[in-house]
C-alpha atoms as a PDB file:
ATOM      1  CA  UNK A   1      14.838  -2.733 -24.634  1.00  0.00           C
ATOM      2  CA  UNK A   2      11.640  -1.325 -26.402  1.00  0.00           C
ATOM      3  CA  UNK A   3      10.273  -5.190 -27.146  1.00  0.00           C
ATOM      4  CA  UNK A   4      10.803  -6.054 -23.017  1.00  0.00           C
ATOM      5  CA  UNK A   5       8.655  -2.431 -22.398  1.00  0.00           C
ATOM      6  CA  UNK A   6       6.189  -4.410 -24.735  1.00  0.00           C
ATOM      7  CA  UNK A   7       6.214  -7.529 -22.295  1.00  0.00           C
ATOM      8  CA  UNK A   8       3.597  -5.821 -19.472  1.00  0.00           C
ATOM      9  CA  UNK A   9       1.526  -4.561 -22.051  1.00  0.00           C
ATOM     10  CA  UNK A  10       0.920  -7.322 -24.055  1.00  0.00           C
ATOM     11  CA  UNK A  11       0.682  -9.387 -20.966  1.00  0.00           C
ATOM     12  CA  UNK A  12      -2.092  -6.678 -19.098  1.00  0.00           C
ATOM     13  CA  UNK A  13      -4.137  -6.736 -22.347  1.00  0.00           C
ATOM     14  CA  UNK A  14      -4.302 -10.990 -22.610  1.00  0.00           C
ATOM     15  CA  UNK A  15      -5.592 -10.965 -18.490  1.00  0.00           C
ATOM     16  CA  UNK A  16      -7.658  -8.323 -19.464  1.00  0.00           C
ATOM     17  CA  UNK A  17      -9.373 -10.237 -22.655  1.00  0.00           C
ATOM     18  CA  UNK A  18      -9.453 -13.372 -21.181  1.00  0.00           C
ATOM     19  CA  UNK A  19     -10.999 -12.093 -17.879  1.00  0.00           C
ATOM     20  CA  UNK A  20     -13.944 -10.509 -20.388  1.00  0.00           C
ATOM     21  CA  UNK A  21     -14.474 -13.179 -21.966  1.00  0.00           C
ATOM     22  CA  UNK A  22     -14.871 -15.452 -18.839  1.00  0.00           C
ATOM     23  CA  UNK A  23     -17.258 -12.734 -17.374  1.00  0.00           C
ATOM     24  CA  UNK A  24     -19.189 -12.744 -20.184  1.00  0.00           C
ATOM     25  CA  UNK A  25     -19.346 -16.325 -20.241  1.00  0.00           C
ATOM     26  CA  UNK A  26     -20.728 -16.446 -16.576  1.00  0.00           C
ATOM     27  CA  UNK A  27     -22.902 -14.098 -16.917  1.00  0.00           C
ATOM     28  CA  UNK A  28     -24.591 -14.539 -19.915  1.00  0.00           C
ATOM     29  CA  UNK A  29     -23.561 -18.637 -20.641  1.00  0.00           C
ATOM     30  CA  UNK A  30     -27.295 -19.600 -18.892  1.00  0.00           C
ATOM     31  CA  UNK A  31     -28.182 -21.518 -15.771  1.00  0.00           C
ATOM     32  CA  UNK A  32     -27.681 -25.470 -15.107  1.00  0.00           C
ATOM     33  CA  UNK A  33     -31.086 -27.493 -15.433  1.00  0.00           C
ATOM     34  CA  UNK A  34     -30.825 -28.119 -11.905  1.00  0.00           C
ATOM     35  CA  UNK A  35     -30.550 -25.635 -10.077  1.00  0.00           C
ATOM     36  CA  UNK A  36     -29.581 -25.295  -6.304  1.00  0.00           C
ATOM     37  CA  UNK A  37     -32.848 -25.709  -3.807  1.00  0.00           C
ATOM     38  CA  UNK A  38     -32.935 -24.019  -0.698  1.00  0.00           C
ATOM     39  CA  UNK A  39     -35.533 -23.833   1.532  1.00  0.00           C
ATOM     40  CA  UNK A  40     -38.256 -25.258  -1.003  1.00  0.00           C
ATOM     41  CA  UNK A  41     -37.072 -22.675  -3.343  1.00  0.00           C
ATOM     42  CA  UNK A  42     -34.706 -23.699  -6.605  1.00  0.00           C
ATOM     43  CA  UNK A  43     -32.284 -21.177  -7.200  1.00  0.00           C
ATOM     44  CA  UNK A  44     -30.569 -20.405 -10.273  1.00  0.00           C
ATOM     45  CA  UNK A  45     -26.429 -21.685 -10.487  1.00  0.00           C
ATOM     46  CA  UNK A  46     -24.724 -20.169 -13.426  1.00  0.00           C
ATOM     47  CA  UNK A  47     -22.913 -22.930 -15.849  1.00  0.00           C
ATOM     48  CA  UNK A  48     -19.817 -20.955 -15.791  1.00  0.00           C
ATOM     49  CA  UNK A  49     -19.303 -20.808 -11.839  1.00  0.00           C
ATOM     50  CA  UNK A  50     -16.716 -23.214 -11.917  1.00  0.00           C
ATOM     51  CA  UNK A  51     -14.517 -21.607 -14.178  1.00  0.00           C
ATOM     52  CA  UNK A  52     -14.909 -17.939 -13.186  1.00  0.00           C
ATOM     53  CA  UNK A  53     -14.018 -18.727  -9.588  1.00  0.00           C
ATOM     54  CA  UNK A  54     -10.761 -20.963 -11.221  1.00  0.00           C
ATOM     55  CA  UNK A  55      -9.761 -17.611 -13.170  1.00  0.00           C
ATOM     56  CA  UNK A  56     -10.511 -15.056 -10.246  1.00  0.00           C
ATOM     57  CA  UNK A  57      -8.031 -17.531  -7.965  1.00  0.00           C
ATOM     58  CA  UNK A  58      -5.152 -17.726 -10.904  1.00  0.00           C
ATOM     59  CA  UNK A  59      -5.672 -13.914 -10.646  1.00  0.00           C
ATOM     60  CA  UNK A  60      -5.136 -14.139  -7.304  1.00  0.00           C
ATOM     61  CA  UNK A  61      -1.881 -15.712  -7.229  1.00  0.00           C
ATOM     62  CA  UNK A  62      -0.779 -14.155 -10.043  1.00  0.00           C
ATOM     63  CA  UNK A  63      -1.184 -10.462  -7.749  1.00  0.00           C
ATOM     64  CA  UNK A  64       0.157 -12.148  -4.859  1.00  0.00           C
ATOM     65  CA  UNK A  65       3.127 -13.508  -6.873  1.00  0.00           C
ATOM     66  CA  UNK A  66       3.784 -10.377  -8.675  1.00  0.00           C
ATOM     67  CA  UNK A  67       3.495  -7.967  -5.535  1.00  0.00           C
ATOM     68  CA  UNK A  68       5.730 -10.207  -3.521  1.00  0.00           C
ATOM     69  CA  UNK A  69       8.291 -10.067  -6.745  1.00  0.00           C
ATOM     70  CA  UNK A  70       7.591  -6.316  -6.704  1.00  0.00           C
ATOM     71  CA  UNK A  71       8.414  -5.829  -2.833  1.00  0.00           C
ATOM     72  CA  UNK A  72      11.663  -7.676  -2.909  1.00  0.00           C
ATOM     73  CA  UNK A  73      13.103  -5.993  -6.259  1.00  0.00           C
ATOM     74  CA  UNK A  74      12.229  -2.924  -4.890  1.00  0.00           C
ATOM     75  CA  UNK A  75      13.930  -3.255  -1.198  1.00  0.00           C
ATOM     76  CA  UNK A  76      17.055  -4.736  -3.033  1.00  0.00           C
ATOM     77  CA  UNK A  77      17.616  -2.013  -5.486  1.00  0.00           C
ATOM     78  CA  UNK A  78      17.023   0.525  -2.311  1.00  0.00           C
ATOM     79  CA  UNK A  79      18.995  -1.419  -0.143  1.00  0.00           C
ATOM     80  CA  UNK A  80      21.534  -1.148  -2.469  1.00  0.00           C
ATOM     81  CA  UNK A  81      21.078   2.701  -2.910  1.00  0.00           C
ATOM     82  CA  UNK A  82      19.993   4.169   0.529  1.00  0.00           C
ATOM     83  CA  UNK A  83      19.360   1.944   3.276  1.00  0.00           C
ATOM     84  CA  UNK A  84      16.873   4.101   5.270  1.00  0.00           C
ATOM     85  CA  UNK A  85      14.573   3.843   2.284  1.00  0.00           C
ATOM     86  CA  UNK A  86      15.352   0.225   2.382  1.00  0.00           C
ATOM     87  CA  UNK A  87      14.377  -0.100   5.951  1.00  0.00           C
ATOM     88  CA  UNK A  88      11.170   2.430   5.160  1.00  0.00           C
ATOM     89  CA  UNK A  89      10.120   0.066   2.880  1.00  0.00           C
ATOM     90  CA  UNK A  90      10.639  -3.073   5.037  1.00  0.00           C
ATOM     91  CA  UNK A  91       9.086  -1.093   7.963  1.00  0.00           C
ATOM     92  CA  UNK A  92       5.878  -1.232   5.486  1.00  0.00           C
ATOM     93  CA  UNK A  93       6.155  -4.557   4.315  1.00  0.00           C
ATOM     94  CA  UNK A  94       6.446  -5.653   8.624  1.00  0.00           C
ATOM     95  CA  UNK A  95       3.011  -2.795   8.659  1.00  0.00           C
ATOM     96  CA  UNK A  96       1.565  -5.143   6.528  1.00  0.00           C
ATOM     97  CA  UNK A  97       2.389  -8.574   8.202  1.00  0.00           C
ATOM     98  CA  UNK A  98       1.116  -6.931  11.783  1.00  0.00           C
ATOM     99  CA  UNK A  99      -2.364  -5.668  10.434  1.00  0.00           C
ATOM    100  CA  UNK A 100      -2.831  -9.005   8.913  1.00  0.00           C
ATOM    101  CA  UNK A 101      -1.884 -11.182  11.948  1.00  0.00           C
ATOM    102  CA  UNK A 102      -4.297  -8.787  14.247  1.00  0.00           C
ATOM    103  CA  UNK A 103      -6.789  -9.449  11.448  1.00  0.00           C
ATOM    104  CA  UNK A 104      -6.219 -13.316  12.009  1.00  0.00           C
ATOM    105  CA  UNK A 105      -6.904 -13.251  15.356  1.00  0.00           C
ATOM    106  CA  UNK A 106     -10.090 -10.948  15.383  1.00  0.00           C
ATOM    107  CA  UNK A 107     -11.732 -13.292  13.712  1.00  0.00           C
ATOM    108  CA  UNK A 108     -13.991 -15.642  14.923  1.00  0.00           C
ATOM    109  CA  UNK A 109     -13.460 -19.741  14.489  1.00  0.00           C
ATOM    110  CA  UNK A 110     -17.394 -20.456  15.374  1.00  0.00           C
ATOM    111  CA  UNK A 111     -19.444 -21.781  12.263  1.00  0.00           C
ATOM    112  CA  UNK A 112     -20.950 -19.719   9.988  1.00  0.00           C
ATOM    113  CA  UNK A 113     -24.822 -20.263   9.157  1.00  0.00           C
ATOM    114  CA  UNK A 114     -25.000 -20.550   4.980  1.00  0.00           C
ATOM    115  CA  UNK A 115     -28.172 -21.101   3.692  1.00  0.00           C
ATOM    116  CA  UNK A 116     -28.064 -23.877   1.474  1.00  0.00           C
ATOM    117  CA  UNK A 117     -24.439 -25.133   2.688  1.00  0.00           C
ATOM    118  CA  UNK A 118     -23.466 -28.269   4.133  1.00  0.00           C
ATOM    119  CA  UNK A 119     -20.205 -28.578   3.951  1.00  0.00           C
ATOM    120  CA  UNK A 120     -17.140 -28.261   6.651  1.00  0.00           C
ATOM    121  CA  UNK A 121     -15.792 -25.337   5.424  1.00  0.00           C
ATOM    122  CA  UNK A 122     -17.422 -22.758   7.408  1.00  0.00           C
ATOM    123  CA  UNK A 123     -15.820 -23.503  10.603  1.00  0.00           C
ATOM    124  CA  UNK A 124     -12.680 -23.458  11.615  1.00  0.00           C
ATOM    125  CA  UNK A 125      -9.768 -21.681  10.087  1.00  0.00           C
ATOM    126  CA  UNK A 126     -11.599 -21.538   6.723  1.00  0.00           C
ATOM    127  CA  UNK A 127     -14.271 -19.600   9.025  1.00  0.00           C
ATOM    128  CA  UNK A 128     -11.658 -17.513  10.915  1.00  0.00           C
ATOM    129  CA  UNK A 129      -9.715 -16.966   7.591  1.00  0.00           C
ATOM    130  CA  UNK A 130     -13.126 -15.127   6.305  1.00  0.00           C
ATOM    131  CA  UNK A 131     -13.270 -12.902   9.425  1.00  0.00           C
ATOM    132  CA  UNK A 132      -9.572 -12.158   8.329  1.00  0.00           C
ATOM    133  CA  UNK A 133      -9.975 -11.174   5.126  1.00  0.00           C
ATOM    134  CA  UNK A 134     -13.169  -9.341   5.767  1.00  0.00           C
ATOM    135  CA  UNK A 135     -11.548  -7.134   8.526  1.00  0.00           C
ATOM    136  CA  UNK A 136      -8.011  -6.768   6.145  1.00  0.00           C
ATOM    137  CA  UNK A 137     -10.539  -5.115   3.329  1.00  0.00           C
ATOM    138  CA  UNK A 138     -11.870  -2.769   5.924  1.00  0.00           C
ATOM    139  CA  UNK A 139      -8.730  -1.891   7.143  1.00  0.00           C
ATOM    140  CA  UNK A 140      -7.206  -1.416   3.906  1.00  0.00           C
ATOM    141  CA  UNK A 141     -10.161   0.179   2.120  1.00  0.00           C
ATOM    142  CA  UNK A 142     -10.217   2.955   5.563  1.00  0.00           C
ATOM    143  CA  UNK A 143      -5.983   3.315   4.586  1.00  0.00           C
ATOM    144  CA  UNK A 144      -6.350   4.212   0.868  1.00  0.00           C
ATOM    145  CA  UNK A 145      -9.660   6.353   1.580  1.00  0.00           C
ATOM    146  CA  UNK A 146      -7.508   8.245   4.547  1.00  0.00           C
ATOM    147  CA  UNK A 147      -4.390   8.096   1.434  1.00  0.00           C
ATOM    148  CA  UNK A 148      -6.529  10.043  -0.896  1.00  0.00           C
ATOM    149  CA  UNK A 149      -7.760  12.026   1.148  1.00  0.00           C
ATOM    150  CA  UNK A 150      -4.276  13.194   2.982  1.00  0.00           C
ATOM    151  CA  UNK A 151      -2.678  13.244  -0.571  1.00  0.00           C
ATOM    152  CA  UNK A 152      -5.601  15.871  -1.913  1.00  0.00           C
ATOM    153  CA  UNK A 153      -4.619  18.248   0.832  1.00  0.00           C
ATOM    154  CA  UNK A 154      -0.884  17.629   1.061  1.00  0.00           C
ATOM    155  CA  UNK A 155      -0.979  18.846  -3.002  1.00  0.00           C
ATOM    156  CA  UNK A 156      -3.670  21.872  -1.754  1.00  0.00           C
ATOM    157  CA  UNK A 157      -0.788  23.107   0.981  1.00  0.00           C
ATOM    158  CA  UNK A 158       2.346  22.381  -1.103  1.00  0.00           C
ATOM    159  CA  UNK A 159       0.827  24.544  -3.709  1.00  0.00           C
END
């Protein structure tokens, strides 16, 4: 049992030195000879781009794999226990779905204007998707600014 504790550790610390070491490689691994130009001016692309985008979307899926893992463990083992948690926890999960769905559709299809860009990907639903996700970080940053804050003074009271 203590060498499967070891598992999470072992595996936090390896994400955590390889994502370092990637950083540092973007950051500090130089520019390409040719840069980007834009408007008459020649901007600076870092040699590394391509892989430090690659690791940040592993990352990615790796969170999205591991919190969907995380959600279904955790509603069957409550399910199995009390099924009003179960259902509190589903109720959460459905939360979840609704904000991002209202998300979807606030966004806005229309192309984007990117300076320097001319590809197809700013229209659309890679367009709308960006709206999405930009509204879903709002959303979510307000929730866990309004969960600190309500958790600071539930402590305050129950003391």
């Amino acid at each position: 049992m203590k060498n499967l504790n070891l598992i999470p550790k072992i595996t936090l610390w390896v994400l955590l030195a390889v994502g370092v070491v990637v950083s540092v490689m973007f950051y500090a691994g130089g520019n390409e000879a040719m840069g980007l130009e834009v408007a008459g001016d020649i901007l600076d692309v870092p040699v590394f781009t391509g892989l430090f985008l690659n690791w940040n979307y592993i990352l990615l899926a790796f969170a999205i794999c591991v919190t969907i893992y995380a959600v279904i463990a955790s509603f069957t083992l409550k399910f199995k226990q009390n099924k009003k948690k179960a259902l509190a926890t589903l109720g959460v999960v459905c939360g979840f779905v609704l904000v991002a769905v209202v998300c979807w559709f606030l966004g806005s299809p229309e192309e984007m204007h990117i300076i320097g860009y001319e590809g197809t990907d700013n229209v659309g639903a890679m367009a709308q998707m960006s709206d999405a996700i930009m509204y879903m970080t709002y959303i979510l940053l307000c929730g866990v600014i309004c969960t600190i804050c309500w958790g600071a003074i539930y402590t305050r009271i129950k003391k």
